[in-house]
PDB file of N, CA and C in Angstrom:
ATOM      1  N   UNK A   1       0.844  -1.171   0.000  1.00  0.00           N
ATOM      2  CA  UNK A   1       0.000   0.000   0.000  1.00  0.00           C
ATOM      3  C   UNK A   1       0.887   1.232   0.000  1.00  0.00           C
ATOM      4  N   UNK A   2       0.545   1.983  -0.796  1.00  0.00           N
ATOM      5  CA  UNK A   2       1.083   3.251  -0.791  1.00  0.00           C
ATOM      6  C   UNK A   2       0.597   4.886  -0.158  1.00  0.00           C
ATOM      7  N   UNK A   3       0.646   5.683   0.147  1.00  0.00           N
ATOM      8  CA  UNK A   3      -0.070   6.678   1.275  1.00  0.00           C
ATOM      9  C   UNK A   3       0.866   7.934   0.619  1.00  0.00           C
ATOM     10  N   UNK A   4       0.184   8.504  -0.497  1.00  0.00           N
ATOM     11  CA  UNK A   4       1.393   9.976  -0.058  1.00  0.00           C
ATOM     12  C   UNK A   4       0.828  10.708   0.723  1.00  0.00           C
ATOM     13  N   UNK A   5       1.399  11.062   1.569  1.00  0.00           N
ATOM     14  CA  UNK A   5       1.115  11.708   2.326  1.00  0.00           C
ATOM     15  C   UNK A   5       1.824  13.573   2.727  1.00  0.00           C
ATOM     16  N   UNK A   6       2.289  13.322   1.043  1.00  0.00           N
ATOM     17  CA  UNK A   6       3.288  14.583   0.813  1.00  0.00           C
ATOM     18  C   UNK A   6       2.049  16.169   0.515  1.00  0.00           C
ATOM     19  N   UNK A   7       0.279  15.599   0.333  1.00  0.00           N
ATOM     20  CA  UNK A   7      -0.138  16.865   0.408  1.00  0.00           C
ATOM     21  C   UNK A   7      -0.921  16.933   1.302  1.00  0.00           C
ATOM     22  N   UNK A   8      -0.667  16.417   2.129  1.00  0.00           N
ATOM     23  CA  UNK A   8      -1.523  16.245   3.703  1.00  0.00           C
ATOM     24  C   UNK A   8      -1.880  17.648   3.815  1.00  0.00           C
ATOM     25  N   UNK A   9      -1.393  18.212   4.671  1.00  0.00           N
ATOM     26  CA  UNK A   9      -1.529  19.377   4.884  1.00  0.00           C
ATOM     27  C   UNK A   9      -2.171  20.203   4.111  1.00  0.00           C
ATOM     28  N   UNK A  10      -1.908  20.735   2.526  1.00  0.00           N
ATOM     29  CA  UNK A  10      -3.103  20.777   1.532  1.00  0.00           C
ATOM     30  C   UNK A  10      -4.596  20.723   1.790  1.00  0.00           C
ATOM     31  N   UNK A  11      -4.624  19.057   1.929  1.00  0.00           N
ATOM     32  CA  UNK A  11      -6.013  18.298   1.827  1.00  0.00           C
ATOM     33  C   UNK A  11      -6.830  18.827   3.456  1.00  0.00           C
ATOM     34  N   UNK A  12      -5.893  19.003   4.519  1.00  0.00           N
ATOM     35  CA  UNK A  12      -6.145  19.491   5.819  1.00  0.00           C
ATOM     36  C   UNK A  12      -7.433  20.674   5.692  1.00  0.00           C
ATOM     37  N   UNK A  13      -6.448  21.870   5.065  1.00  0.00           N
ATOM     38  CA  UNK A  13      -6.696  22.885   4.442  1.00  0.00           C
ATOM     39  C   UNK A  13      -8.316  22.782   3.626  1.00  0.00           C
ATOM     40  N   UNK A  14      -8.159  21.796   2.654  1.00  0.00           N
ATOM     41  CA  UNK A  14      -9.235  21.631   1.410  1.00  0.00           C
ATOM     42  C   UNK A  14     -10.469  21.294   2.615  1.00  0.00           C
ATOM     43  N   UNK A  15     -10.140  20.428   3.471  1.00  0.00           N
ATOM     44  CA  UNK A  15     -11.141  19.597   4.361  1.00  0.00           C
ATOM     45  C   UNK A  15     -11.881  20.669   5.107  1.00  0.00           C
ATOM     46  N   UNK A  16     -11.200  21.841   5.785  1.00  0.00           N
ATOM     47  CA  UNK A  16     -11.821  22.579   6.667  1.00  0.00           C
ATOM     48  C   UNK A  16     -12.597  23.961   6.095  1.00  0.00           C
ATOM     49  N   UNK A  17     -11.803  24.018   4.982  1.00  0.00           N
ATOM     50  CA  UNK A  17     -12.167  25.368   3.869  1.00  0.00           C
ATOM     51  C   UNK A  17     -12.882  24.655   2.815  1.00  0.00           C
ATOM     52  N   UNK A  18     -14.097  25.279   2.360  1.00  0.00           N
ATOM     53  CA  UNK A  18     -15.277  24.365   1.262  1.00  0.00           C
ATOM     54  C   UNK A  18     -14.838  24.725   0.164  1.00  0.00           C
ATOM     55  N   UNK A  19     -14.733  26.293   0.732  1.00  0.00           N
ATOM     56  CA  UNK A  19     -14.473  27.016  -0.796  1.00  0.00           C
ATOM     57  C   UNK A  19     -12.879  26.741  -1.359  1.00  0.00           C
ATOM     58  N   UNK A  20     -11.794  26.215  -0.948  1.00  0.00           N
ATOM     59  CA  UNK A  20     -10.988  25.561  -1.077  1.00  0.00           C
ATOM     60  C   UNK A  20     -10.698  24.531  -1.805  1.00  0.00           C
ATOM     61  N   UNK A  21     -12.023  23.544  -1.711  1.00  0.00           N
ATOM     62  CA  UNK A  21     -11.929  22.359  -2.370  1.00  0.00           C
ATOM     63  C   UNK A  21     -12.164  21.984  -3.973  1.00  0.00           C
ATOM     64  N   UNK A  22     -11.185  21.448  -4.419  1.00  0.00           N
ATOM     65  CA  UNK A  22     -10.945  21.291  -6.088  1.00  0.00           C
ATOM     66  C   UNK A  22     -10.257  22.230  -6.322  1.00  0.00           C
ATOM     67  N   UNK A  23      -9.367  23.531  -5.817  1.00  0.00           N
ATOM     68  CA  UNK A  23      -9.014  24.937  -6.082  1.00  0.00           C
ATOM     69  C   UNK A  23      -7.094  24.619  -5.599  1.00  0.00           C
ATOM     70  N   UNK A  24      -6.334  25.197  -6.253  1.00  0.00           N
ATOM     71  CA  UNK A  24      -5.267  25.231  -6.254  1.00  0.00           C
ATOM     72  C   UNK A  24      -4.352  25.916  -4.413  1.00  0.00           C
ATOM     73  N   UNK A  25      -3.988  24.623  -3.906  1.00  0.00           N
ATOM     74  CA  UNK A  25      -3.957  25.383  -2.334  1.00  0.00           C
ATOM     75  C   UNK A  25      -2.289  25.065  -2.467  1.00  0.00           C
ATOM     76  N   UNK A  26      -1.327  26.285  -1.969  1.00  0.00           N
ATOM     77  CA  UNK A  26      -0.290  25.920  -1.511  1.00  0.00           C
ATOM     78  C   UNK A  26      -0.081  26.110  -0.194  1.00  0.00           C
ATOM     79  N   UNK A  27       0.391  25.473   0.817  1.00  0.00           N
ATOM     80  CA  UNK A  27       0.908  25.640   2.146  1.00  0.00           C
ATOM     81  C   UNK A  27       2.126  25.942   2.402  1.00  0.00           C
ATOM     82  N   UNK A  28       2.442  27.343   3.100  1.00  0.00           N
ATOM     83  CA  UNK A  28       3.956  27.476   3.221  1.00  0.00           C
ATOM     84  C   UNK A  28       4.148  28.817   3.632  1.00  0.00           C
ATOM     85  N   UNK A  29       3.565  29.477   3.310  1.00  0.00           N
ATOM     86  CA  UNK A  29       3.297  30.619   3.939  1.00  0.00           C
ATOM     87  C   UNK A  29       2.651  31.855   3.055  1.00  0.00           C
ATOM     88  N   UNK A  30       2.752  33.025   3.300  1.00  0.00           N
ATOM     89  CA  UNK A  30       2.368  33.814   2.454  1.00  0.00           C
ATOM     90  C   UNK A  30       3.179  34.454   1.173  1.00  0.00           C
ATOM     91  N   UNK A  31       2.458  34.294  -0.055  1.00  0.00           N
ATOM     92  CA  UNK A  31       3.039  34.092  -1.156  1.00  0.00           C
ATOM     93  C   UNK A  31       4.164  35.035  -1.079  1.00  0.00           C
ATOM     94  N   UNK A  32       3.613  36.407  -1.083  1.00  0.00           N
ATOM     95  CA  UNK A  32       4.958  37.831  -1.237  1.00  0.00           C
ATOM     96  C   UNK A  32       6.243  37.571  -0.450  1.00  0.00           C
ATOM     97  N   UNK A  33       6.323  36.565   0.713  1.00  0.00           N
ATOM     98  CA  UNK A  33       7.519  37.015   1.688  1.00  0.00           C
ATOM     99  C   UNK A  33       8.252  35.896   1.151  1.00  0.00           C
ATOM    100  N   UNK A  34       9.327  35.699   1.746  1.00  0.00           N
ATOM    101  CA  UNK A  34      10.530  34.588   1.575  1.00  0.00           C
ATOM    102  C   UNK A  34      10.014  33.207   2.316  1.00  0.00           C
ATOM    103  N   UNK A  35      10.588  32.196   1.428  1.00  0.00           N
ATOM    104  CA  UNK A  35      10.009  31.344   2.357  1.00  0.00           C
ATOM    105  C   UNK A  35       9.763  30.199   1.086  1.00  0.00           C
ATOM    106  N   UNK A  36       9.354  28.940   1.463  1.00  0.00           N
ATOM    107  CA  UNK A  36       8.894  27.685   0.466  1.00  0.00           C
ATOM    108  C   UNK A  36       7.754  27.143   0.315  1.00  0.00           C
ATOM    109  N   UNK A  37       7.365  26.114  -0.240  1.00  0.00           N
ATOM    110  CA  UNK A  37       6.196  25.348  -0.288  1.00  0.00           C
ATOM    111  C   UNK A  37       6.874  24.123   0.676  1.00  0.00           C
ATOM    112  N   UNK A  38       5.886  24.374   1.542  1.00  0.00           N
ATOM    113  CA  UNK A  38       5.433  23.227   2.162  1.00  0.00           C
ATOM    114  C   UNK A  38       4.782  21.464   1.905  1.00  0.00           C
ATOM    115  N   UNK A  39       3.521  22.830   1.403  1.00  0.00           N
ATOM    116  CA  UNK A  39       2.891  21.276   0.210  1.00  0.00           C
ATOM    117  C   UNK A  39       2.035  21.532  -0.591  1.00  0.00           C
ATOM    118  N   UNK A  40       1.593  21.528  -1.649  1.00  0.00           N
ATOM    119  CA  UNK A  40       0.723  22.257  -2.647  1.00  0.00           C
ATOM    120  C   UNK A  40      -0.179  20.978  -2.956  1.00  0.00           C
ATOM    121  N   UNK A  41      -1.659  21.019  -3.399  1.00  0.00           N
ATOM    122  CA  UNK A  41      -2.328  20.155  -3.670  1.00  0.00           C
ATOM    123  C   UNK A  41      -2.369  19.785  -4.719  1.00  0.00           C
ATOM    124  N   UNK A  42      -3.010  18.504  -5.721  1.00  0.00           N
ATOM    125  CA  UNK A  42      -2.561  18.122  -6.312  1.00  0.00           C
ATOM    126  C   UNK A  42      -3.215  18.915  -7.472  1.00  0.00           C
ATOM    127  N   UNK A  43      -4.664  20.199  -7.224  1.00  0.00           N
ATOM    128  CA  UNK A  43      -4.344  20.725  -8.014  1.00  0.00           C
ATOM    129  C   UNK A  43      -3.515  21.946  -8.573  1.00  0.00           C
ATOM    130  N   UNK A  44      -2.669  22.049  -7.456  1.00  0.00           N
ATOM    131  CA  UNK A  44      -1.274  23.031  -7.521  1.00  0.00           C
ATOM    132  C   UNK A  44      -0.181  22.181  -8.300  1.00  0.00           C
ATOM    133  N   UNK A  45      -0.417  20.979  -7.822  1.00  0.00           N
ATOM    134  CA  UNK A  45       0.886  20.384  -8.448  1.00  0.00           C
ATOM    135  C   UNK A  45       0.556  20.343  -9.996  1.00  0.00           C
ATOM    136  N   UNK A  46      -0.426  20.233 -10.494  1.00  0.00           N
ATOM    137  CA  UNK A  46      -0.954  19.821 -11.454  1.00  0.00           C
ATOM    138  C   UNK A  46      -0.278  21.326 -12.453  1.00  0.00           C
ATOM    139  N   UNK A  47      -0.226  21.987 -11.812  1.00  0.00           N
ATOM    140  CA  UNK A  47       1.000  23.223 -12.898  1.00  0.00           C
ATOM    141  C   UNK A  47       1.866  23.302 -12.540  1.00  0.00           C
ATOM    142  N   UNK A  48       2.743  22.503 -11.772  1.00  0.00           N
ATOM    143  CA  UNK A  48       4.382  22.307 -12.186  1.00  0.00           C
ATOM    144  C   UNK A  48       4.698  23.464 -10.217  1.00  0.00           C
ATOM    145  N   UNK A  49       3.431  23.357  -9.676  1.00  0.00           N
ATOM    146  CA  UNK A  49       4.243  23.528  -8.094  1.00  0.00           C
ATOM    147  C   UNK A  49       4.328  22.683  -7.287  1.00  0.00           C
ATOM    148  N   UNK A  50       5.867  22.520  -7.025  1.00  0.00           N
ATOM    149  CA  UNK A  50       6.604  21.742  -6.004  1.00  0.00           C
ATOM    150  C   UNK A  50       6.708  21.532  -4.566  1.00  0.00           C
ATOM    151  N   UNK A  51       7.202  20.876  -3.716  1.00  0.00           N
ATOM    152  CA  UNK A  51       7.746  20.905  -2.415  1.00  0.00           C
ATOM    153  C   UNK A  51       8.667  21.742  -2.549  1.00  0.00           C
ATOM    154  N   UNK A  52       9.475  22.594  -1.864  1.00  0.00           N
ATOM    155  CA  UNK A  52      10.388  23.457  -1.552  1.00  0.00           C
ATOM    156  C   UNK A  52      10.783  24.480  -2.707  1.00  0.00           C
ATOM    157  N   UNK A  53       9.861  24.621  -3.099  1.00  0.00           N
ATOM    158  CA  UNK A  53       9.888  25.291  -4.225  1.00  0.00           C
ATOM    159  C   UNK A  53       9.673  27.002  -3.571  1.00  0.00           C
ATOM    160  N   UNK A  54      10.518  27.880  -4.139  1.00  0.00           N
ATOM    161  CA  UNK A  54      10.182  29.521  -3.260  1.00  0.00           C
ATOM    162  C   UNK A  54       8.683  29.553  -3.585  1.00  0.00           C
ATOM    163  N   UNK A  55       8.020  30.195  -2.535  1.00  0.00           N
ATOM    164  CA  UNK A  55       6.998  30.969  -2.274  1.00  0.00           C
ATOM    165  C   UNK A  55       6.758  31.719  -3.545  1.00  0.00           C
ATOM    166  N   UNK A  56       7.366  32.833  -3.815  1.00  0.00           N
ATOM    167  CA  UNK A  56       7.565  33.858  -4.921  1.00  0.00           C
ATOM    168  C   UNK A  56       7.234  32.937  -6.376  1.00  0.00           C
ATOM    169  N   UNK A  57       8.386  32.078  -7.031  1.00  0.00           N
ATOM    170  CA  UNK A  57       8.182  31.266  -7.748  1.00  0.00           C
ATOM    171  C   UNK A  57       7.183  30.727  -8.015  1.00  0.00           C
ATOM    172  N   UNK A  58       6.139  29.976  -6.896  1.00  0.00           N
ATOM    173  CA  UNK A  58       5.176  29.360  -6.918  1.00  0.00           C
ATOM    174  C   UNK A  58       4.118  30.454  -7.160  1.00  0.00           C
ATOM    175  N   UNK A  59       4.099  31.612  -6.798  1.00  0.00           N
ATOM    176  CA  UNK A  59       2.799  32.751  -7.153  1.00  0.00           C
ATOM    177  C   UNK A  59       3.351  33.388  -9.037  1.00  0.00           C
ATOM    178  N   UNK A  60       4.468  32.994  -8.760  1.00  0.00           N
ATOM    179  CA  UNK A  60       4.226  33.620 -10.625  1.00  0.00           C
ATOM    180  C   UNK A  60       3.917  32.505 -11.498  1.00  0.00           C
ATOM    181  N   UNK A  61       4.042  31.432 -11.545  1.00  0.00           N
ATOM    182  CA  UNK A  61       3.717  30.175 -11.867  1.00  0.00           C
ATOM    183  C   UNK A  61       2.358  30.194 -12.140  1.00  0.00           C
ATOM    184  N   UNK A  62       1.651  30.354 -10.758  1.00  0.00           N
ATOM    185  CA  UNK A  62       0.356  30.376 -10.636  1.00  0.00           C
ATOM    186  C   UNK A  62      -0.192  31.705  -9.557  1.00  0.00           C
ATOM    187  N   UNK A  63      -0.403  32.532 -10.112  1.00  0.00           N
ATOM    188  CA  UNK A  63      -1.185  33.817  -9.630  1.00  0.00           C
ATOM    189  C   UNK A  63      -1.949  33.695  -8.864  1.00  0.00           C
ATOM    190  N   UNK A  64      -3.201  32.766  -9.070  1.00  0.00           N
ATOM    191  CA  UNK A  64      -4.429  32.981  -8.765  1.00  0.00           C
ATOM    192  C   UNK A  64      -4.589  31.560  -7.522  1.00  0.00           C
ATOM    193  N   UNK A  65      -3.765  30.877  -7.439  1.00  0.00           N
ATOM    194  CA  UNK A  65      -3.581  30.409  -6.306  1.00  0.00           C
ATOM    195  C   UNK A  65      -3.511  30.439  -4.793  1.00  0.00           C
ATOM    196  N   UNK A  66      -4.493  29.627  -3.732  1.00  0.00           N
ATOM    197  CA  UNK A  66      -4.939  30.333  -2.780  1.00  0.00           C
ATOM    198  C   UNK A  66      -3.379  29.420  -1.910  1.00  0.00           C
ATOM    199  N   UNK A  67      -3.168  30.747  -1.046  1.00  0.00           N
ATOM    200  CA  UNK A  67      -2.031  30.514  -0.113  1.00  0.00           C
ATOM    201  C   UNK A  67      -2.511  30.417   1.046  1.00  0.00           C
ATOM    202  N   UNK A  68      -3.451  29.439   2.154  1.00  0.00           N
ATOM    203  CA  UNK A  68      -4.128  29.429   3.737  1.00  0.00           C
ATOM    204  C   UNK A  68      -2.950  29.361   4.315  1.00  0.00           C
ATOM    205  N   UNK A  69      -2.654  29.950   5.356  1.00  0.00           N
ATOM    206  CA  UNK A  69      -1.801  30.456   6.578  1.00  0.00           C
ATOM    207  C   UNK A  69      -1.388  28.627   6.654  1.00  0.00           C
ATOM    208  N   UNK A  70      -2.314  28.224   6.708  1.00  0.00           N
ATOM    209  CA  UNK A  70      -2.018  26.229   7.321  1.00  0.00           C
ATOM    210  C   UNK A  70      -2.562  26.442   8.794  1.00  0.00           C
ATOM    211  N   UNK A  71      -2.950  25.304   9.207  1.00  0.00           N
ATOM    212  CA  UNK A  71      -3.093  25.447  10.706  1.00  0.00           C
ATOM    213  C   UNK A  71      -2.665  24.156  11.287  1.00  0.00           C
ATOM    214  N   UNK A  72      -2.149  24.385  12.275  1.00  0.00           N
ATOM    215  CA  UNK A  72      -1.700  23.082  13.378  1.00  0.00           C
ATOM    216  C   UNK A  72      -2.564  22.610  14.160  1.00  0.00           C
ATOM    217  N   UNK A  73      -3.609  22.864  14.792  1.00  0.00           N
ATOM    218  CA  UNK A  73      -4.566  22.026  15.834  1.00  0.00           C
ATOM    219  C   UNK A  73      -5.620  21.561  14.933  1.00  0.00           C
ATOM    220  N   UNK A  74      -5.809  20.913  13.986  1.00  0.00           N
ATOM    221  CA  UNK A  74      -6.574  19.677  13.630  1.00  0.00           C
ATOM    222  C   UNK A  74      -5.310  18.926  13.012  1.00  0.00           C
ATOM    223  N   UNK A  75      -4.063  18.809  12.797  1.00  0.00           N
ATOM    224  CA  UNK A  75      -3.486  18.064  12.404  1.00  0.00           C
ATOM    225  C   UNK A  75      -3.520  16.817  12.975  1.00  0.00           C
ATOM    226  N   UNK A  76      -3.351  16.848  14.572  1.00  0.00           N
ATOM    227  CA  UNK A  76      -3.622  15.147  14.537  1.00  0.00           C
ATOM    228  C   UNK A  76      -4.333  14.760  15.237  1.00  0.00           C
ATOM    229  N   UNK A  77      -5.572  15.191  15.501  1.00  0.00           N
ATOM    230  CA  UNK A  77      -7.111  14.445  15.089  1.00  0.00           C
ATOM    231  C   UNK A  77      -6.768  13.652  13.501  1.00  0.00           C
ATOM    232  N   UNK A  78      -6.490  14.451  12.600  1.00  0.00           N
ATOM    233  CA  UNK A  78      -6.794  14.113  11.212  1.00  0.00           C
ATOM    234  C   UNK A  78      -5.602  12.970  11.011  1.00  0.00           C
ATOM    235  N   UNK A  79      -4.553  12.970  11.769  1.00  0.00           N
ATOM    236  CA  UNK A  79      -3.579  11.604  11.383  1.00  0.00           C
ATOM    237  C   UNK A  79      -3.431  10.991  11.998  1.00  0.00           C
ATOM    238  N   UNK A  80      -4.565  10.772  13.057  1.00  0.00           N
ATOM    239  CA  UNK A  80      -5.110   9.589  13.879  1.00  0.00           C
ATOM    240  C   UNK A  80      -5.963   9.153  12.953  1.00  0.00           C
ATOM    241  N   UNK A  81      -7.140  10.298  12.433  1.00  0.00           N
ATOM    242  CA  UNK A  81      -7.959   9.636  11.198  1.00  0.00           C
ATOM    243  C   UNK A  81      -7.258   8.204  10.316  1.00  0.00           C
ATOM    244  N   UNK A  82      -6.141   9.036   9.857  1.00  0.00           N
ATOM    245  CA  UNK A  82      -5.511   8.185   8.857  1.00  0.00           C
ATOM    246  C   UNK A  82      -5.141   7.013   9.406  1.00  0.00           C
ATOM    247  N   UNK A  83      -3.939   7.302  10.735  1.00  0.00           N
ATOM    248  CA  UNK A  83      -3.628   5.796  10.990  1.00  0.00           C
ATOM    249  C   UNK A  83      -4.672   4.829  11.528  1.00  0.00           C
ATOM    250  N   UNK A  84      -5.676   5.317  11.793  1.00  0.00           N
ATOM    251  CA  UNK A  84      -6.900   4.751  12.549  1.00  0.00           C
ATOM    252  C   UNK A  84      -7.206   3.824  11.374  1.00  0.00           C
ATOM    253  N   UNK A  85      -7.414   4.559   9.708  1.00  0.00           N
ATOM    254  CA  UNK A  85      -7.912   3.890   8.656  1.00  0.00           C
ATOM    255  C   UNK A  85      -6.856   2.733   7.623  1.00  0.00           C
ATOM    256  N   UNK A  86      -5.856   3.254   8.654  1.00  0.00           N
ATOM    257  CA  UNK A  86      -4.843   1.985   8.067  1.00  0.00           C
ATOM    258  C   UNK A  86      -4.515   0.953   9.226  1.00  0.00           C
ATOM    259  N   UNK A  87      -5.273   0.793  10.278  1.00  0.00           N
ATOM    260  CA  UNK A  87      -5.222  -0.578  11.627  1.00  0.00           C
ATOM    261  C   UNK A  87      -6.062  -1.427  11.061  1.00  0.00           C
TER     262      UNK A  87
END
């Protein structure tokens, strides 16, 4: 079995935000400042944005791409979810 689990955080994002979902999400911080991708969803990835890819880079790439702050307190509720669904 395979699990990427490389756009977790993304899908976190997609899960709690409606208007989010199917829409191009990168996680990492806010586009203008310095800084990387975290994790972009797969329909971010789907135009050529990466993991550690600059921030900056990733907004000229794709403009219209939504950048959510990310949040840490549902993270693991949600990867108990997961390992819960892989016991």
């Amino acid at each position: 079995m395979h699990i990427d689990a490389d756009a977790f955080f993304a899908s976190v994002e997609q899960g709690f935000n409606p208007h989010l979902r199917n829409k191009p999400v990168i996680v990492g911080g806010i586009a203008d400042q310095r800084g990387v991708v975290h994790t972009a969803s797969y329909e971010a990835r789907a135009r050529g944005i990466k993991t550690g890819m600059a921030l900056v880079k990733a907004k000229s790439i794709w403009p219209g791409c939504n950048f959510p702050k990310g949040r840490l307190c549902p993270l693991p509720r949600c990867g108990r979810c997961v390992s819960g669904g892989l016991s």
